[in-house]
C-alpha atoms as a PDB file:
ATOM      1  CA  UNK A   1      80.931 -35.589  23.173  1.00  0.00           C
ATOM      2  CA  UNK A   2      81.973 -32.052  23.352  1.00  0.00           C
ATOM      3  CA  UNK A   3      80.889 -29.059  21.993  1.00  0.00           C
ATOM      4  CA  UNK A   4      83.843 -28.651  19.507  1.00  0.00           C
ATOM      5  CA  UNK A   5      83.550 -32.126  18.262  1.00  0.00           C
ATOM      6  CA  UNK A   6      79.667 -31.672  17.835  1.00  0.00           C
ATOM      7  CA  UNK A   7      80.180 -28.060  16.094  1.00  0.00           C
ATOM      8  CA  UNK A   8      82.856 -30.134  13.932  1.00  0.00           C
ATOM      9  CA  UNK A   9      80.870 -33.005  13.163  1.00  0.00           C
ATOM     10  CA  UNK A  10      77.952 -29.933  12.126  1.00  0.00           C
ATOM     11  CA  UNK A  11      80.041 -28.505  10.112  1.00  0.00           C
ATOM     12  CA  UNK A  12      81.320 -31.292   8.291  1.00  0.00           C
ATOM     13  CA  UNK A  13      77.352 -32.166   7.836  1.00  0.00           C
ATOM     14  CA  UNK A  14      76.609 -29.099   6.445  1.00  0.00           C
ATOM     15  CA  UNK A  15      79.380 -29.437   3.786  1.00  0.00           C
ATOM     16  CA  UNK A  16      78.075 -32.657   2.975  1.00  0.00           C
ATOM     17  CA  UNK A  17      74.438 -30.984   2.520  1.00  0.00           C
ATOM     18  CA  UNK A  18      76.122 -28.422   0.451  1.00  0.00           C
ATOM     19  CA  UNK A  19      78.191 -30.542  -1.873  1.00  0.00           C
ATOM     20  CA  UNK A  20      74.475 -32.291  -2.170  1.00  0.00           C
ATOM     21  CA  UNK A  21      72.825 -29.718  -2.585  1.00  0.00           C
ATOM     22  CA  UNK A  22      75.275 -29.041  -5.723  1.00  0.00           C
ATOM     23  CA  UNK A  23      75.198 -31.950  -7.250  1.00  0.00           C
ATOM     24  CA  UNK A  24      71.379 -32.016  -7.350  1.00  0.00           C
ATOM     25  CA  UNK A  25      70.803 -30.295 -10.753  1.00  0.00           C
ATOM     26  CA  UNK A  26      73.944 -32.278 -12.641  1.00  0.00           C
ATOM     27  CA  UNK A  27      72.404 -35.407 -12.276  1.00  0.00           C
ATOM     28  CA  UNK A  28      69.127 -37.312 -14.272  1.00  0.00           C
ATOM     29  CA  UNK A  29      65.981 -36.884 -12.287  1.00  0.00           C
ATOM     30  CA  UNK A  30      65.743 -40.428 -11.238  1.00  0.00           C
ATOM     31  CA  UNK A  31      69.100 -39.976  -8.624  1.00  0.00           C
ATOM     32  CA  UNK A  32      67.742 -36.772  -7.454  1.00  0.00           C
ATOM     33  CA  UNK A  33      66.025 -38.866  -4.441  1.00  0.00           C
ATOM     34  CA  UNK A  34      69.648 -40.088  -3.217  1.00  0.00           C
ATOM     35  CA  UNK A  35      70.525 -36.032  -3.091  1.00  0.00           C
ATOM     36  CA  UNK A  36      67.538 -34.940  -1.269  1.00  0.00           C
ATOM     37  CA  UNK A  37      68.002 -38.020   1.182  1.00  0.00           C
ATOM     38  CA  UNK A  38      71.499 -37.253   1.873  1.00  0.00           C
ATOM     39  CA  UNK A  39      70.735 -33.396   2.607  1.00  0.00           C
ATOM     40  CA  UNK A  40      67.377 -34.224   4.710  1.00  0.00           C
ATOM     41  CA  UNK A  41      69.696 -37.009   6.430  1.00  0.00           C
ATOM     42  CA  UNK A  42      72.362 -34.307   6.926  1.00  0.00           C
ATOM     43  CA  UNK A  43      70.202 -31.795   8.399  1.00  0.00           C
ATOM     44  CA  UNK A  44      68.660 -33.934  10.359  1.00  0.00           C
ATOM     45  CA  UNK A  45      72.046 -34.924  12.080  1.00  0.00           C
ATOM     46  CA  UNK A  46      73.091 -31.743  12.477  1.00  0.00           C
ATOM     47  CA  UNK A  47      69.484 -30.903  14.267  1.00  0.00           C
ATOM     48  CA  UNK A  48      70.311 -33.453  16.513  1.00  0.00           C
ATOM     49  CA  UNK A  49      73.672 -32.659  17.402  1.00  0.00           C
ATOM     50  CA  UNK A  50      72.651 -29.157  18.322  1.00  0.00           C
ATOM     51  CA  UNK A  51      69.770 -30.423  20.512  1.00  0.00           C
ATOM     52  CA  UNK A  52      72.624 -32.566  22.500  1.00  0.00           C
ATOM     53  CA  UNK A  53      74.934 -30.148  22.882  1.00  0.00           C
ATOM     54  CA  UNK A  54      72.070 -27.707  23.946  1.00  0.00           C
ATOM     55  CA  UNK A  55      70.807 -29.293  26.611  1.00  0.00           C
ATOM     56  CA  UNK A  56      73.742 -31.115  28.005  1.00  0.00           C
ATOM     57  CA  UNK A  57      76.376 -28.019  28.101  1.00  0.00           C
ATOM     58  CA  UNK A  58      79.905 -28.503  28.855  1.00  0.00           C
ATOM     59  CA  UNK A  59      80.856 -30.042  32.121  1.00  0.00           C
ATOM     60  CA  UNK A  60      81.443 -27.536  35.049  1.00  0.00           C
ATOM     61  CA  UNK A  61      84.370 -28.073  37.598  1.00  0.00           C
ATOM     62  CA  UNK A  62      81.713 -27.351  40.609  1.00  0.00           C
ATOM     63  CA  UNK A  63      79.214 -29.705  42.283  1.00  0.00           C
ATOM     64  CA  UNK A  64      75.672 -29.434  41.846  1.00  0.00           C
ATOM     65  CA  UNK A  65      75.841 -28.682  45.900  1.00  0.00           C
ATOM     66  CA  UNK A  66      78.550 -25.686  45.051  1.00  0.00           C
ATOM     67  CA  UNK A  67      76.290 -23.135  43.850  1.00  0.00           C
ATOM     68  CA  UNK A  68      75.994 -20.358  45.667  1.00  0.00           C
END
C-alpha cells in the first residue's frame, strides 16, 4: 500500500467518523452504541494505517548497500 492510498483510505475513515459522529444525537439512545462503534472502529483504522505507513515509508530506488 502506498502512502496516498493509506492517506485516502484515512481520510475517507475520518468522514465516516464524522458523518457518525453527526448522526449520534438524531437517533434514540438505544442505537447510539452502533455510532460510537463505528467512530471507535474508524479511528482505530485510521491509527493503524498511520502506524503502517510510518514505519514502512515509501520504497527508495537505492539498495540498502547504496548508502553512502
Amino acid at each position: 500500500m502506498t502512502r496516498r492510498t493509506a492517506y485516502g483510505w484515512m481520510i475517507l475513515l475520518g468522514w465516516g467518523a464524522l458523518a457518525a459522529w453527526m448522526g449520534f444525537d438524531d437517533f434514540h439512545i438505544l442505537h447510539q452504541e452502533i455510532f460510537v462503534g463505528i467512530m471507535l472502529t474508524s479511528a482505530l483504522a485510521m491509527v493503524i494505517l498511520f502506524t503502517i505507513v510510518w514505519t514502512r515509508g515509501e520504497p527508495t530506488e537505492e539498495g540498502p548497500n547504496e548508502r553512502g
